[in-house]
C-alpha atoms as a PDB file:
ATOM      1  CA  UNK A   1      11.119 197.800 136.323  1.00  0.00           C
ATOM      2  CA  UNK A   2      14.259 197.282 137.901  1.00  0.00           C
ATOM      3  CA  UNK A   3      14.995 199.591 140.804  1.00  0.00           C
ATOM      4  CA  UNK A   4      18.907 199.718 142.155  1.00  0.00           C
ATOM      5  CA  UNK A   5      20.125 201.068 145.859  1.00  0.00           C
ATOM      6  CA  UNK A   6      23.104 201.903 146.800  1.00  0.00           C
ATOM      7  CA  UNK A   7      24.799 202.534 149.828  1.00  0.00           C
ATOM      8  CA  UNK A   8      28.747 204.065 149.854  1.00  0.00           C
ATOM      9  CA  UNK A   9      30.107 204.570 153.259  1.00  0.00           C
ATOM     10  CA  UNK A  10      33.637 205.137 154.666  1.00  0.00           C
ATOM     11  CA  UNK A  11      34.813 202.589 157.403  1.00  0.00           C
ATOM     12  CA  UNK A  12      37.575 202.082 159.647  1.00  0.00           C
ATOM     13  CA  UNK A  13      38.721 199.364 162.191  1.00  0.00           C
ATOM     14  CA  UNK A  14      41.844 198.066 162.967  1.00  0.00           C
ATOM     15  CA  UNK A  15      44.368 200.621 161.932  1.00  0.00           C
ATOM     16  CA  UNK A  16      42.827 200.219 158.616  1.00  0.00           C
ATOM     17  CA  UNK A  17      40.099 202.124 156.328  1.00  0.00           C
ATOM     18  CA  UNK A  18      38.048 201.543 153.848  1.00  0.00           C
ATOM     19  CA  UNK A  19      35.188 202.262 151.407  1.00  0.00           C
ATOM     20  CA  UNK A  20      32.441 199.815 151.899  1.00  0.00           C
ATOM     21  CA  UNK A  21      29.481 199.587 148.904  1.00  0.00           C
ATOM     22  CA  UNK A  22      26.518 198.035 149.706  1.00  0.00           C
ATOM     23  CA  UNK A  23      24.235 197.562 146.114  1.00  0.00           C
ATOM     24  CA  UNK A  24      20.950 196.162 146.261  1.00  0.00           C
ATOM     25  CA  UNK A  25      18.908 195.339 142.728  1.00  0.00           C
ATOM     26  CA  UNK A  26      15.264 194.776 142.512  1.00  0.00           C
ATOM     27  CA  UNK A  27      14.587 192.868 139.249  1.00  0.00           C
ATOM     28  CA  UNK A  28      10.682 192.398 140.366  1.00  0.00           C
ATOM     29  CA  UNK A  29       8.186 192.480 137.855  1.00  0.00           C
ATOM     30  CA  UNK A  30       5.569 194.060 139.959  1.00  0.00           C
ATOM     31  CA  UNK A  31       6.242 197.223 141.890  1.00  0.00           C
ATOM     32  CA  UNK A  32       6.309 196.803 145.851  1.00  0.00           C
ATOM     33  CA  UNK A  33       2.712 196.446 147.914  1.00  0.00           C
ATOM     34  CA  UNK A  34       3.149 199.780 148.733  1.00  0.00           C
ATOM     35  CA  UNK A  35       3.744 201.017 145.492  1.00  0.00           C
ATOM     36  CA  UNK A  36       0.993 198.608 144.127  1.00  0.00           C
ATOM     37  CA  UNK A  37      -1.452 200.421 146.758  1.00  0.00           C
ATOM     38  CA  UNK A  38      -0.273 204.081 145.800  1.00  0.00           C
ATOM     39  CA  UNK A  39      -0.915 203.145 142.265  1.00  0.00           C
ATOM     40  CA  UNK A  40      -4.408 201.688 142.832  1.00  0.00           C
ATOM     41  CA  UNK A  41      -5.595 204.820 144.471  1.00  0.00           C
ATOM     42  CA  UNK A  42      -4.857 206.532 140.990  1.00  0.00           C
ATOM     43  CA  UNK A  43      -6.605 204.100 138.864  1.00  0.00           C
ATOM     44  CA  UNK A  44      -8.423 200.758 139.796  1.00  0.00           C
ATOM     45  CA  UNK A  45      -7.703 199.046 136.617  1.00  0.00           C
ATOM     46  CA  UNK A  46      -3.777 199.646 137.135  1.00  0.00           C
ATOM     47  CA  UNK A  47      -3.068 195.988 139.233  1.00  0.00           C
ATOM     48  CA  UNK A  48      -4.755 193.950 136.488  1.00  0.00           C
ATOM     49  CA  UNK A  49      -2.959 196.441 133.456  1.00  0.00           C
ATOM     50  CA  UNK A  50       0.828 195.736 135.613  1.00  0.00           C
ATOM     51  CA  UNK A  51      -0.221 192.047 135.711  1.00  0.00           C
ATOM     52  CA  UNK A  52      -0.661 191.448 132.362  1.00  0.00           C
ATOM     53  CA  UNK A  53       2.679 193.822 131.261  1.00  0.00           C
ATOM     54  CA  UNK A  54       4.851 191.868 134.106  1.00  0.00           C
ATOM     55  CA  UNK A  55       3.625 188.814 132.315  1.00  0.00           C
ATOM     56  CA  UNK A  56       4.304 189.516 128.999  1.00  0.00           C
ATOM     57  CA  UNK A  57       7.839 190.993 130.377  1.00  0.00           C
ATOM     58  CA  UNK A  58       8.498 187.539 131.662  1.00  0.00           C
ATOM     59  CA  UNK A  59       7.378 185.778 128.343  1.00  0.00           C
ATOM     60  CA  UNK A  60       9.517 187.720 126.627  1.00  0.00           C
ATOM     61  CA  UNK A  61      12.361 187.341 128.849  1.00  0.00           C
ATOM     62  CA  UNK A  62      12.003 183.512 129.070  1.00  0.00           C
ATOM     63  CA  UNK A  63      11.926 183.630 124.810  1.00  0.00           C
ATOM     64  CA  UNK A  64      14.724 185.725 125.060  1.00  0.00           C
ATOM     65  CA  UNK A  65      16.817 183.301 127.507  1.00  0.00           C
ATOM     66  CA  UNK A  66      15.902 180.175 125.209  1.00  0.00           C
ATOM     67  CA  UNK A  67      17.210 182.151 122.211  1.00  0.00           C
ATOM     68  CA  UNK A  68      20.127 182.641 123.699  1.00  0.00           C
ATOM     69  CA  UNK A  69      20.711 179.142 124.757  1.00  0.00           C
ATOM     70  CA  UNK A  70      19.568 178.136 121.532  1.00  0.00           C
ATOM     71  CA  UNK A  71      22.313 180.357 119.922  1.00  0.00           C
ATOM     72  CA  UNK A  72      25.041 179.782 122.525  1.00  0.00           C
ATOM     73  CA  UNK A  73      24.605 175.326 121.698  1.00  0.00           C
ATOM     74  CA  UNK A  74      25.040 176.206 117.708  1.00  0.00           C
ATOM     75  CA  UNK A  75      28.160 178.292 118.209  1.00  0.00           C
ATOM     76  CA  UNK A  76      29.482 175.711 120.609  1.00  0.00           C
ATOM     77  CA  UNK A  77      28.271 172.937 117.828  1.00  0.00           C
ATOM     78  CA  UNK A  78      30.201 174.768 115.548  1.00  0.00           C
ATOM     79  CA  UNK A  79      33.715 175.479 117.252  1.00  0.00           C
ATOM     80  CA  UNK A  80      33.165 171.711 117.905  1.00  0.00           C
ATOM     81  CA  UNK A  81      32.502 170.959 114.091  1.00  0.00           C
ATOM     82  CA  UNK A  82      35.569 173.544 113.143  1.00  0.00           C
ATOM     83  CA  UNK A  83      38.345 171.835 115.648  1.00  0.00           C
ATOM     84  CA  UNK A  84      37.204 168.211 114.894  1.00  0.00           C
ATOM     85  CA  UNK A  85      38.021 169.107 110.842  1.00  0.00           C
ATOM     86  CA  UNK A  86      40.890 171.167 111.604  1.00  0.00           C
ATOM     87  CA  UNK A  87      41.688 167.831 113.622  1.00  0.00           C
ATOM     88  CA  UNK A  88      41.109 165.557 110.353  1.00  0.00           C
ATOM     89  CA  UNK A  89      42.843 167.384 107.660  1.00  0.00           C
ATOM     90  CA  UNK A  90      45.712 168.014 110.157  1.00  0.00           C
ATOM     91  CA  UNK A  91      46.286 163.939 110.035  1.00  0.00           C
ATOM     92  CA  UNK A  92      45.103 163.727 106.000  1.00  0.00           C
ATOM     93  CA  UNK A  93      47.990 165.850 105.394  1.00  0.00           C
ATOM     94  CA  UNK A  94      50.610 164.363 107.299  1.00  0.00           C
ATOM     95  CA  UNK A  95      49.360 160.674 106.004  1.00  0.00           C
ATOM     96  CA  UNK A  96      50.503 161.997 102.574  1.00  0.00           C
ATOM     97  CA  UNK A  97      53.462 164.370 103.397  1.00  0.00           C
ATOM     98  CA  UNK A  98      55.465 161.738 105.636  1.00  0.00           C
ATOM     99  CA  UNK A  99      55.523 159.105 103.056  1.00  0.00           C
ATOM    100  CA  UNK A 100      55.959 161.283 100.236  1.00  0.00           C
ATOM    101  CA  UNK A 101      58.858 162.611 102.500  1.00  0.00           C
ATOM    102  CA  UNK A 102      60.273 159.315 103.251  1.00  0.00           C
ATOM    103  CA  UNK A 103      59.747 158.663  99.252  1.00  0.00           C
ATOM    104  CA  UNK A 104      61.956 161.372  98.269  1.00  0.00           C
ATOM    105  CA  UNK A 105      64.698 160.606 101.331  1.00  0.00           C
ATOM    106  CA  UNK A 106      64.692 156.936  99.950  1.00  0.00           C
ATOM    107  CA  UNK A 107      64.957 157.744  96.023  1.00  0.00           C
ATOM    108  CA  UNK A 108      68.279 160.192  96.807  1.00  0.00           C
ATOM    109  CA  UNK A 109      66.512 163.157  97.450  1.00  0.00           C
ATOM    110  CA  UNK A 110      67.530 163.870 101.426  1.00  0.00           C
ATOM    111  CA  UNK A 111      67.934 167.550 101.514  1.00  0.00           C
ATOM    112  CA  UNK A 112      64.425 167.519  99.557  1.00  0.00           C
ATOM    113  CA  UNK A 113      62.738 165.277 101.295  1.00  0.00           C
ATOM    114  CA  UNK A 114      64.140 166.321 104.834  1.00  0.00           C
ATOM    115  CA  UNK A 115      63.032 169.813 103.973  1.00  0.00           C
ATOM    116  CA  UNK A 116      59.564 168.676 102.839  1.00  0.00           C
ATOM    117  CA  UNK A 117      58.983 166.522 105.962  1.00  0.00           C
ATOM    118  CA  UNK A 118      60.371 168.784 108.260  1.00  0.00           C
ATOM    119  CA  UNK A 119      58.551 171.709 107.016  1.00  0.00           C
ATOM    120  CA  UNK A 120      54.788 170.142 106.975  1.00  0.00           C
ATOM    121  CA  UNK A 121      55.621 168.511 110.200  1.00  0.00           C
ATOM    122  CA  UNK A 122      56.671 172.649 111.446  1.00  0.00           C
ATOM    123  CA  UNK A 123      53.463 173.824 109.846  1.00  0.00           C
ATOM    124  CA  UNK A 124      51.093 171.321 111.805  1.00  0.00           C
ATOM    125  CA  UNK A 125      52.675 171.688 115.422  1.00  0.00           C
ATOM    126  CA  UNK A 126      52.472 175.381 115.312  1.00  0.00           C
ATOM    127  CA  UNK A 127      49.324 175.501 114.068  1.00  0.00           C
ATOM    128  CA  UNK A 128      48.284 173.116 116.917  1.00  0.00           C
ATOM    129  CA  UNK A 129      49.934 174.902 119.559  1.00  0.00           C
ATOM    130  CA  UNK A 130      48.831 178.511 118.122  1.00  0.00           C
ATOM    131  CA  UNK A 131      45.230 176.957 118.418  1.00  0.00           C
ATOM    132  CA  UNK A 132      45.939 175.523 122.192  1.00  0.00           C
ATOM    133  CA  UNK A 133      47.525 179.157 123.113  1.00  0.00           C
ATOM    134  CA  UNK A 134      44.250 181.138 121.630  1.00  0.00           C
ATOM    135  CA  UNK A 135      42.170 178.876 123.704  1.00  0.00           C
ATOM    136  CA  UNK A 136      43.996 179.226 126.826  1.00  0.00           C
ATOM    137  CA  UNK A 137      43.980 182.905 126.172  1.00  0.00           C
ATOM    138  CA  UNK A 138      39.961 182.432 125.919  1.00  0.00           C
ATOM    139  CA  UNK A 139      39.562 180.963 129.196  1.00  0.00           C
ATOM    140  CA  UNK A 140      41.318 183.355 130.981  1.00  0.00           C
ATOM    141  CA  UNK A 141      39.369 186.163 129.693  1.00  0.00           C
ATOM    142  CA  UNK A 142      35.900 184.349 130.541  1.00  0.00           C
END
């Protein structure tokens, strides 16, 4: 039952001008008194009938909000979940790329091993800082 007013008006002061919007939104459950007294001269019955649909508006609104919050904590849970892996297989594979890359620079393979090393270590740090830039980019659109 949500009743909107607005107000557009054309102002000017100070050598400058201006268009000046005043919006007012009435989210009530229950129509005004006045409204409520208009009503009850139709029907009797009507207050107790918009009582009990205003409360099961708000019921349904509150079950709506908690499913939302509800829905928002898992998809936070889960971007935690994702990032914290993404975090752990990151360091898994350079534990096993940098020594194998040391391994080959050691047993005469340089170029190999330099390429190897240099690569994985290329591969991790932009996929880091790709992650960090899509972030950023998140934030600034919230």
């Amino acid at each position: 039952m949500a009743k909107k007013k607005r107000d557009t008006k054309f102002v000017r002061g100070r050598g400058q001008s201006g268009l000046q919007i005043r919006e007012e939104i009435d989210d009530s459950l229950l129509p005004s008194p006045d409204e409520l007294e208009k009503y009850k001269t139709l029907d009797p019955n009507i207050i107790d009938w918009l009582k009990e649909r205003a409360e099961k508006e708000q019921e349904f609104r509150h079950h709506f909000n908690d499913q939302r919050l509800k829905l928002t904590g898992k998809t936070i849970n889960n971007e935690v979940r994702i990032n914290t892996m993404g975090l752990v297989f990151a360091f898994i594979i350079m534990l096993i790329s940098l020594p194998l890359s040391a391994y080959l620079v050691v047993n005469g393979y340089s170029l190999v091993g330099g390429i190897f090393g240099g690569a994985t270590m290329l591969a991790v740090i932009t996929a880091f800082l790709s992650k960090v830039k899509s972030n950023n980019n998140e934030k600034t659109r919230v």
